[in-house]
PDB file of N, CA and C in Angstrom:
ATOM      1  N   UNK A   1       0.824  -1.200   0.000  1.00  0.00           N
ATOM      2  CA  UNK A   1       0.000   0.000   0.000  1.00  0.00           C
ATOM      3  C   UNK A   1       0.866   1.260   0.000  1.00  0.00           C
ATOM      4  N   UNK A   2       1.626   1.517   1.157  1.00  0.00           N
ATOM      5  CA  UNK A   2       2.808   2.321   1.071  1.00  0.00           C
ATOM      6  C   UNK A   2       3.081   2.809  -0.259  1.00  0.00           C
ATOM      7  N   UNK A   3       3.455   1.493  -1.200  1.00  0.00           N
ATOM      8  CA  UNK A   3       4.603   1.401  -2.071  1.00  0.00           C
ATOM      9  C   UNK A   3       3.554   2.565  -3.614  1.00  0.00           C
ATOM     10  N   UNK A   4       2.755   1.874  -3.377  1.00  0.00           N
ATOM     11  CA  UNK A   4       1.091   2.717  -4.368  1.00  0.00           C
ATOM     12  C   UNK A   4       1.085   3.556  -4.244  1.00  0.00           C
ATOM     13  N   UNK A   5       1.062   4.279  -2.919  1.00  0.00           N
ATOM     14  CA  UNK A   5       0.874   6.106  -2.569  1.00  0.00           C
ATOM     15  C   UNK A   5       2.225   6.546  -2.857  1.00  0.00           C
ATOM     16  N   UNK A   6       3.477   6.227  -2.862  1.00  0.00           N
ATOM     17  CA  UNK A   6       4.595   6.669  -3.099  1.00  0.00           C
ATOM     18  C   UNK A   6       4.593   6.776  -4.725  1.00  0.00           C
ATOM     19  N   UNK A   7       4.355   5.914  -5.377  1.00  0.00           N
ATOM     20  CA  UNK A   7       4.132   6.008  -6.827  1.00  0.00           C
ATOM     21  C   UNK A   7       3.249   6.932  -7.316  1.00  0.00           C
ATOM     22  N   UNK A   8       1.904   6.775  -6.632  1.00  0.00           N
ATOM     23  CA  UNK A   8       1.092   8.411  -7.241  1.00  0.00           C
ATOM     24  C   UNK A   8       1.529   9.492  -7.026  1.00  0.00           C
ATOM     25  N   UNK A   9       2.564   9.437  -5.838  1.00  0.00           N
ATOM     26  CA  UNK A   9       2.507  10.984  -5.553  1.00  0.00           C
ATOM     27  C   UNK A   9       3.765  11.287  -6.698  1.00  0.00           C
ATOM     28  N   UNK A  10       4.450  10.375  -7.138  1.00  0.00           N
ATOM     29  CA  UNK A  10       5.707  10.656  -8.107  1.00  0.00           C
ATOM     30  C   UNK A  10       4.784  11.002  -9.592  1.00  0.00           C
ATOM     31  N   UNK A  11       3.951  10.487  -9.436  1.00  0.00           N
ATOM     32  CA  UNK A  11       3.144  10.732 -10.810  1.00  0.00           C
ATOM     33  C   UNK A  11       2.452  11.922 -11.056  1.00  0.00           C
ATOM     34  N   UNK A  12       1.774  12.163  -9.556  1.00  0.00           N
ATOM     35  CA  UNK A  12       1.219  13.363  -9.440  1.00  0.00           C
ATOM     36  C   UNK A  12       2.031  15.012  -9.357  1.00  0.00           C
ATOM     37  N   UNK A  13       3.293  14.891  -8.803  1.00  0.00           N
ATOM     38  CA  UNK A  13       3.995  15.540  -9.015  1.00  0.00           C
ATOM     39  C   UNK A  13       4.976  15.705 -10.181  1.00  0.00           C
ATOM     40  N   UNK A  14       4.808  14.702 -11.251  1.00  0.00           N
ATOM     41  CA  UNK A  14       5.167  15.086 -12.641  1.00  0.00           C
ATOM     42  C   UNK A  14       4.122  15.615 -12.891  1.00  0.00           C
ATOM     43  N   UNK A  15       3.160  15.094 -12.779  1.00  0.00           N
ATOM     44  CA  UNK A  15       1.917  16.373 -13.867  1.00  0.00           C
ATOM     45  C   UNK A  15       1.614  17.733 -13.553  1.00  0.00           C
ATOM     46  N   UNK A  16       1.966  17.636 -12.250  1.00  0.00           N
ATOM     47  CA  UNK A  16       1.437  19.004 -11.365  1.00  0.00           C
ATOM     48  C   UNK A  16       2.700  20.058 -12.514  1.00  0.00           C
ATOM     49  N   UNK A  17       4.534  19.282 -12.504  1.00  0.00           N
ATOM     50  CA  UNK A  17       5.289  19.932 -12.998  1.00  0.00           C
ATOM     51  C   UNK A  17       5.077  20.248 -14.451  1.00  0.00           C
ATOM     52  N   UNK A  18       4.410  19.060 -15.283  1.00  0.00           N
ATOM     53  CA  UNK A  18       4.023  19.394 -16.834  1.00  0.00           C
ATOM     54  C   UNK A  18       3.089  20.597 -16.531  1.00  0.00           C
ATOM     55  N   UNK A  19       2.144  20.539 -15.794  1.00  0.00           N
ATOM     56  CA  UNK A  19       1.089  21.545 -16.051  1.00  0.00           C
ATOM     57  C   UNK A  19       1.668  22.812 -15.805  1.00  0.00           C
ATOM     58  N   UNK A  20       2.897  22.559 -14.671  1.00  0.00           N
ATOM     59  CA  UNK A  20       3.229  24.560 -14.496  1.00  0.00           C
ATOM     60  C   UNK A  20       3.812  25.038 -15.806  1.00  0.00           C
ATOM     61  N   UNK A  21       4.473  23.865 -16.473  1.00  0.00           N
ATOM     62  CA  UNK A  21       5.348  24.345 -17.904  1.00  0.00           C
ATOM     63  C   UNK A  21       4.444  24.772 -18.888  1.00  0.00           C
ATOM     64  N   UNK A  22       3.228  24.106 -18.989  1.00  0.00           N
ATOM     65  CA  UNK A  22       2.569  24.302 -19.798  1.00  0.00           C
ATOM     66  C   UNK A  22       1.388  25.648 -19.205  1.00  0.00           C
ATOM     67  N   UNK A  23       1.333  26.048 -18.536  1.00  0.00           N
ATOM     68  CA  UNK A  23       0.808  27.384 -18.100  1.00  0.00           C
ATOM     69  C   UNK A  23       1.929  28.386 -18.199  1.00  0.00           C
ATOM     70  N   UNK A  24       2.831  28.076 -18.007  1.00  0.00           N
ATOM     71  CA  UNK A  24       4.136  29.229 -17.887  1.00  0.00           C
ATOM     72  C   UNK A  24       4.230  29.332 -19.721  1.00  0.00           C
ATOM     73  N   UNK A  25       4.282  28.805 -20.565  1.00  0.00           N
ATOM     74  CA  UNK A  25       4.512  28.841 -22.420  1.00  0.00           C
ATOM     75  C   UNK A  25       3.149  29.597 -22.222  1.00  0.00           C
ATOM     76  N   UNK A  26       1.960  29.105 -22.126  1.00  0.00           N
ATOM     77  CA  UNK A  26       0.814  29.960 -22.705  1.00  0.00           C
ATOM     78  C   UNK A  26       0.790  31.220 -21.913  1.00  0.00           C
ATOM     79  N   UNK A  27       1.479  31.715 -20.841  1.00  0.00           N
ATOM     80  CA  UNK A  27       1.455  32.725 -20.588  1.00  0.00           C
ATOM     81  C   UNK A  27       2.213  33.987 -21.231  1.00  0.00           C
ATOM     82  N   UNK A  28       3.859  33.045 -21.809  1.00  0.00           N
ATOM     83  CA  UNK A  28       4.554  33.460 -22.747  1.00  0.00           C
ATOM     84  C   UNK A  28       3.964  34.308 -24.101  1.00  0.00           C
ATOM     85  N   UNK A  29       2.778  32.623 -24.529  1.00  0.00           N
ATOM     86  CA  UNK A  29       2.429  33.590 -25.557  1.00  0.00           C
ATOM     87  C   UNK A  29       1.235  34.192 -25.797  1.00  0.00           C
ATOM     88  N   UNK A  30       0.620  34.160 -24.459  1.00  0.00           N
ATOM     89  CA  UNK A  30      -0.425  35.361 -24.126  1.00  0.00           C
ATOM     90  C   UNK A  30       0.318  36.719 -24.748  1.00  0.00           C
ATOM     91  N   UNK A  31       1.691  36.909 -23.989  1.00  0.00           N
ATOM     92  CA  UNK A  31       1.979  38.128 -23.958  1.00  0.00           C
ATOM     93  C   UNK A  31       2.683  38.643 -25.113  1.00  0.00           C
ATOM     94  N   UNK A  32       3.295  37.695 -25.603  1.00  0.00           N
ATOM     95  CA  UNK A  32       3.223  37.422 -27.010  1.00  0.00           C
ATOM     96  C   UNK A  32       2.512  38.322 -27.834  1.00  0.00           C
ATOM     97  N   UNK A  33       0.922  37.296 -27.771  1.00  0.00           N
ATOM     98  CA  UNK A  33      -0.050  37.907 -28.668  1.00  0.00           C
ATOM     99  C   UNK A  33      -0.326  39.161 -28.539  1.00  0.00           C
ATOM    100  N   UNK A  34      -0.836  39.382 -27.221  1.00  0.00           N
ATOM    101  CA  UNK A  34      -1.004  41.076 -26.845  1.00  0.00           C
ATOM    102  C   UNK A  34      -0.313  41.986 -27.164  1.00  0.00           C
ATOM    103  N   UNK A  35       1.014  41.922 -27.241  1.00  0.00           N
ATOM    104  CA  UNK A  35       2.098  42.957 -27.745  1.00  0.00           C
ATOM    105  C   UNK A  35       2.023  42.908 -29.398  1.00  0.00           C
ATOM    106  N   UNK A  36       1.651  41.770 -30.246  1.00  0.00           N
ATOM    107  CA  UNK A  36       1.182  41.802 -31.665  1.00  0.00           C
ATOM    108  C   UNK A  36      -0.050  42.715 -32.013  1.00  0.00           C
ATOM    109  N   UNK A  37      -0.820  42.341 -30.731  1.00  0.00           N
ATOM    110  CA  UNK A  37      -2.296  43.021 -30.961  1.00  0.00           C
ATOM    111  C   UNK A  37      -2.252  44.283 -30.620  1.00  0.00           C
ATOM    112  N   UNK A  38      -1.352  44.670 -30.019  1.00  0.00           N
ATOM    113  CA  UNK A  38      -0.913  46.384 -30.051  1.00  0.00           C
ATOM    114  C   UNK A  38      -0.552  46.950 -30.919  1.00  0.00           C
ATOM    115  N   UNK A  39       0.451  45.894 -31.184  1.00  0.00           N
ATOM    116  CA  UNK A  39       1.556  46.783 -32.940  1.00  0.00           C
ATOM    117  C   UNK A  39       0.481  46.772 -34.157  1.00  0.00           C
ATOM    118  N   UNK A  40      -0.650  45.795 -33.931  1.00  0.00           N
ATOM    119  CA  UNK A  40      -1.280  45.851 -35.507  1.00  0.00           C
ATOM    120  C   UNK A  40      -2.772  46.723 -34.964  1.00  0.00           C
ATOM    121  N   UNK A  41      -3.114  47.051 -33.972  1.00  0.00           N
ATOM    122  CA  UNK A  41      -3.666  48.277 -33.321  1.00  0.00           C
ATOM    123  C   UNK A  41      -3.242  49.292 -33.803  1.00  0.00           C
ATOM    124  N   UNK A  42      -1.892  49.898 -33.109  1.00  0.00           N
ATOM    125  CA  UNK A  42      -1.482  51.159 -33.946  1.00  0.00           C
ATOM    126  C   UNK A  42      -1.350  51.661 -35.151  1.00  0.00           C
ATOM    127  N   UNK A  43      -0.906  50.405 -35.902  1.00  0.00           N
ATOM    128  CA  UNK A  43      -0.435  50.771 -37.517  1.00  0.00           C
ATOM    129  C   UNK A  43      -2.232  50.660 -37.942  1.00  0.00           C
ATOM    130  N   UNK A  44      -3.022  50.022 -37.702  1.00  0.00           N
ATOM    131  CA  UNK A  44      -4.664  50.519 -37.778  1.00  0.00           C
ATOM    132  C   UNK A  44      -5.365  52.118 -37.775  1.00  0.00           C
ATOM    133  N   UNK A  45      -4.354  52.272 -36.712  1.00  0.00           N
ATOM    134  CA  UNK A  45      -5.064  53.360 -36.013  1.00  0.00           C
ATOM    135  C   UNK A  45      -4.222  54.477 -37.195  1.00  0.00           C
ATOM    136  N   UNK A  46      -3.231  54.336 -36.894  1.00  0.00           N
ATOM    137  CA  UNK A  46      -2.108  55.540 -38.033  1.00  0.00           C
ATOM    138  C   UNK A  46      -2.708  55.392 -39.688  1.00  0.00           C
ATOM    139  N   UNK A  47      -3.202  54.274 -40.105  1.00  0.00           N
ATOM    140  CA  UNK A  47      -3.256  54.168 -41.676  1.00  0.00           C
ATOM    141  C   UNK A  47      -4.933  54.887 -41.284  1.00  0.00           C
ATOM    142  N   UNK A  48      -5.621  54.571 -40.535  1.00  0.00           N
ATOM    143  CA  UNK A  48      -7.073  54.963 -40.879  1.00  0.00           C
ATOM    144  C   UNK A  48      -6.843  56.891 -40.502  1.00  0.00           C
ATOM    145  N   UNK A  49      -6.028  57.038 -39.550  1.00  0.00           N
ATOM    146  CA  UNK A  49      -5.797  58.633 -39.764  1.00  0.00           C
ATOM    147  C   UNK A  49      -5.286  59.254 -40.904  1.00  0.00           C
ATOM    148  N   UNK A  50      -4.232  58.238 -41.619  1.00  0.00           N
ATOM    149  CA  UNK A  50      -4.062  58.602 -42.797  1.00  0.00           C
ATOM    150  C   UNK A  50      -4.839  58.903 -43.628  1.00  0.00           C
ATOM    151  N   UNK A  51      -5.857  57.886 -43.871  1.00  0.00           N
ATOM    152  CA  UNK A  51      -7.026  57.950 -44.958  1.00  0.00           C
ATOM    153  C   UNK A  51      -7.441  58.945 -44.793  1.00  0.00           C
ATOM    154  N   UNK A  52      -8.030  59.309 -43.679  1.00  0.00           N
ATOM    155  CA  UNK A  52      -8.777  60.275 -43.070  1.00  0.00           C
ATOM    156  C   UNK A  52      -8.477  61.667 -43.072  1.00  0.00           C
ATOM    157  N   UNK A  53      -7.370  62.080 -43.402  1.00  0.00           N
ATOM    158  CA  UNK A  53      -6.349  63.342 -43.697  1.00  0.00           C
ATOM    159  C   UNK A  53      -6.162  63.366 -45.479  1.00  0.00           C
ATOM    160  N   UNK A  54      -6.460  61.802 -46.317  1.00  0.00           N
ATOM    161  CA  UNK A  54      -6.704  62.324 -47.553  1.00  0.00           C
ATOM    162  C   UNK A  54      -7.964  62.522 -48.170  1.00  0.00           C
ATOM    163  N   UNK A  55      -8.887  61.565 -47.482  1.00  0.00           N
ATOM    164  CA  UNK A  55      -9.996  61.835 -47.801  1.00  0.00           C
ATOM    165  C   UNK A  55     -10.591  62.742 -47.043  1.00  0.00           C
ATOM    166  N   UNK A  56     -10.397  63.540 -46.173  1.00  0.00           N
ATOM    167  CA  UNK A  56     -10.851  64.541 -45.611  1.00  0.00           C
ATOM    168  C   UNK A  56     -12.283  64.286 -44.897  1.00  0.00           C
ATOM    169  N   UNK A  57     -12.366  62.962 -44.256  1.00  0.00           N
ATOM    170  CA  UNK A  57     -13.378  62.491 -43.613  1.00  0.00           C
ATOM    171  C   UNK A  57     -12.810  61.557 -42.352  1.00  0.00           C
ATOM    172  N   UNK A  58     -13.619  61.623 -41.509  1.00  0.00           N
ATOM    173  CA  UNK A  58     -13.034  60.526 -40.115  1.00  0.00           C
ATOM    174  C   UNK A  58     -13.583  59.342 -40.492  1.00  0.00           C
ATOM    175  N   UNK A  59     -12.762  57.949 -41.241  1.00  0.00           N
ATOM    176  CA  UNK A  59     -12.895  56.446 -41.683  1.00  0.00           C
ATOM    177  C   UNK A  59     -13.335  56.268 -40.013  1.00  0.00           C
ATOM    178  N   UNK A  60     -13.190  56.359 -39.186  1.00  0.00           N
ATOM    179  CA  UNK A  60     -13.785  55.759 -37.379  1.00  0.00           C
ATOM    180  C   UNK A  60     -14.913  55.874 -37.555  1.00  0.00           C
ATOM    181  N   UNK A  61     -15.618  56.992 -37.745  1.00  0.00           N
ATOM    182  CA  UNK A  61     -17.026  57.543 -37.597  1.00  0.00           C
ATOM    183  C   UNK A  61     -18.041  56.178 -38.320  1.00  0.00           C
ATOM    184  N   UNK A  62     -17.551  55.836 -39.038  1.00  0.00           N
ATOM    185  CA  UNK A  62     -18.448  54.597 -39.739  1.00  0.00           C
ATOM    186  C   UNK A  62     -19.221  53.768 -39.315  1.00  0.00           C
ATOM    187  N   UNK A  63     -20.209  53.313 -39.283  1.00  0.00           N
ATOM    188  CA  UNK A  63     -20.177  52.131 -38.454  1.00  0.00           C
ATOM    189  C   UNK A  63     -19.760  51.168 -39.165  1.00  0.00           C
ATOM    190  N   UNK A  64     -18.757  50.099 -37.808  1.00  0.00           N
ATOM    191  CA  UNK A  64     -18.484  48.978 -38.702  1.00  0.00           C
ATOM    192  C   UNK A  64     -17.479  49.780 -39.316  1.00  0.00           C
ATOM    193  N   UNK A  65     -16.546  50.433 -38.888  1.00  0.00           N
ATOM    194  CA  UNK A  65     -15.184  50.755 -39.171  1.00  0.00           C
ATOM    195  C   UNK A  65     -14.633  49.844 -38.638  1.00  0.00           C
ATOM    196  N   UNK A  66     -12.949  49.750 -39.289  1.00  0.00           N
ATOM    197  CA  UNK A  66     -12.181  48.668 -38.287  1.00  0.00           C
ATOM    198  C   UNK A  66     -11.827  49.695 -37.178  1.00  0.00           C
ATOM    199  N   UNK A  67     -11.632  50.610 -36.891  1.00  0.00           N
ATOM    200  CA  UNK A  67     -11.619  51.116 -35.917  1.00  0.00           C
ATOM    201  C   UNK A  67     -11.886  51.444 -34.696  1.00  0.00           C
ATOM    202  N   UNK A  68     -12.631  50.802 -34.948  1.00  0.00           N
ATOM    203  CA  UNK A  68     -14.331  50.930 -34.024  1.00  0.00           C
ATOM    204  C   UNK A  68     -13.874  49.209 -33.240  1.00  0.00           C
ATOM    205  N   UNK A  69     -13.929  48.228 -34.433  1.00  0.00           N
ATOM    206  CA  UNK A  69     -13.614  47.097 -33.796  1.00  0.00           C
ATOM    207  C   UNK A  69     -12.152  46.469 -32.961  1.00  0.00           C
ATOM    208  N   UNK A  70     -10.904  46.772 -33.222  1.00  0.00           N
ATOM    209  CA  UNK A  70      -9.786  46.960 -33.224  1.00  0.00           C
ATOM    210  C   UNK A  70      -9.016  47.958 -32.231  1.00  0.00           C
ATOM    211  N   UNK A  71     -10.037  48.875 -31.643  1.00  0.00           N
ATOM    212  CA  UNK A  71      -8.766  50.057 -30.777  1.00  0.00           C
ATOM    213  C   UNK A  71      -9.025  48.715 -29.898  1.00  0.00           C
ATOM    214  N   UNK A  72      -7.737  48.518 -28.851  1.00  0.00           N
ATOM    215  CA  UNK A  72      -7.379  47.853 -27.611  1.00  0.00           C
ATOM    216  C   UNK A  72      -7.797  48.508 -26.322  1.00  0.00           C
ATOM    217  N   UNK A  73      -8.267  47.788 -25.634  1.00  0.00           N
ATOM    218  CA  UNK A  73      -8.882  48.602 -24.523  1.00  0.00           C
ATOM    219  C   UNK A  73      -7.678  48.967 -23.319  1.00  0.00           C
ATOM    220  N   UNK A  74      -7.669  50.342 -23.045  1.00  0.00           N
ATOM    221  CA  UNK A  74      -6.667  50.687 -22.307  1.00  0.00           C
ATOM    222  C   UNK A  74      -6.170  50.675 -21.120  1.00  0.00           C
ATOM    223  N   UNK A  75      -5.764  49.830 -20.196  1.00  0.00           N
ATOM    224  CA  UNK A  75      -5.709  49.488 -18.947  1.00  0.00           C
ATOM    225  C   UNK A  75      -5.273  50.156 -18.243  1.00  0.00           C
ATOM    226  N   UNK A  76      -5.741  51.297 -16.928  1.00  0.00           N
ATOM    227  CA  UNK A  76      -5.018  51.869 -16.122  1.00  0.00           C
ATOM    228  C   UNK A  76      -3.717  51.240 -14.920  1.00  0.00           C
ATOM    229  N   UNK A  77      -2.427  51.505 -15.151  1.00  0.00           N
ATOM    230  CA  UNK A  77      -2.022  50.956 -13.797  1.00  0.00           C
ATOM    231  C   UNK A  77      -1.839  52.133 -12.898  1.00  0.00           C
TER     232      UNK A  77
END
């Protein structure tokens, strides 16, 4: 009996360790993504001001602009 609980807990403490690795990568590329979803935020935000300075109209105002869908919501710290 001993010998059983000594074996799960070796088992259980490999998975416990797979699972921190595998939460620690997706956290990686959480942050990852978010810092992508910023950079292609801005260059959004800069090309639709662009438009908007040649066509002499605000492309945001639209509905159903990408603008509208796409700004990142801004987190206070």
């Amino acid at each position: 009996m001993k010998q059983q609980m000594e074996n799960r807990l070796k088992e259980l403490r490999i998975e416990f360790e797979s699972g921190q690795k595998m939460l620690t990568d997706l956290e990686h590329q959480q942050a990852n993504l978010r810092s992508s979803l910023l950079r292609i935020s801005g260059a959004i935000q800069v090309l639709e001001e662009e438009l908007a300075k040649e066509g002499g109209q605000d492309n945001t105002a639209q509905p159903g602009a990408i603008g509208e869908v796409h700004k990142p919501e801004r987190k206070l710290k």
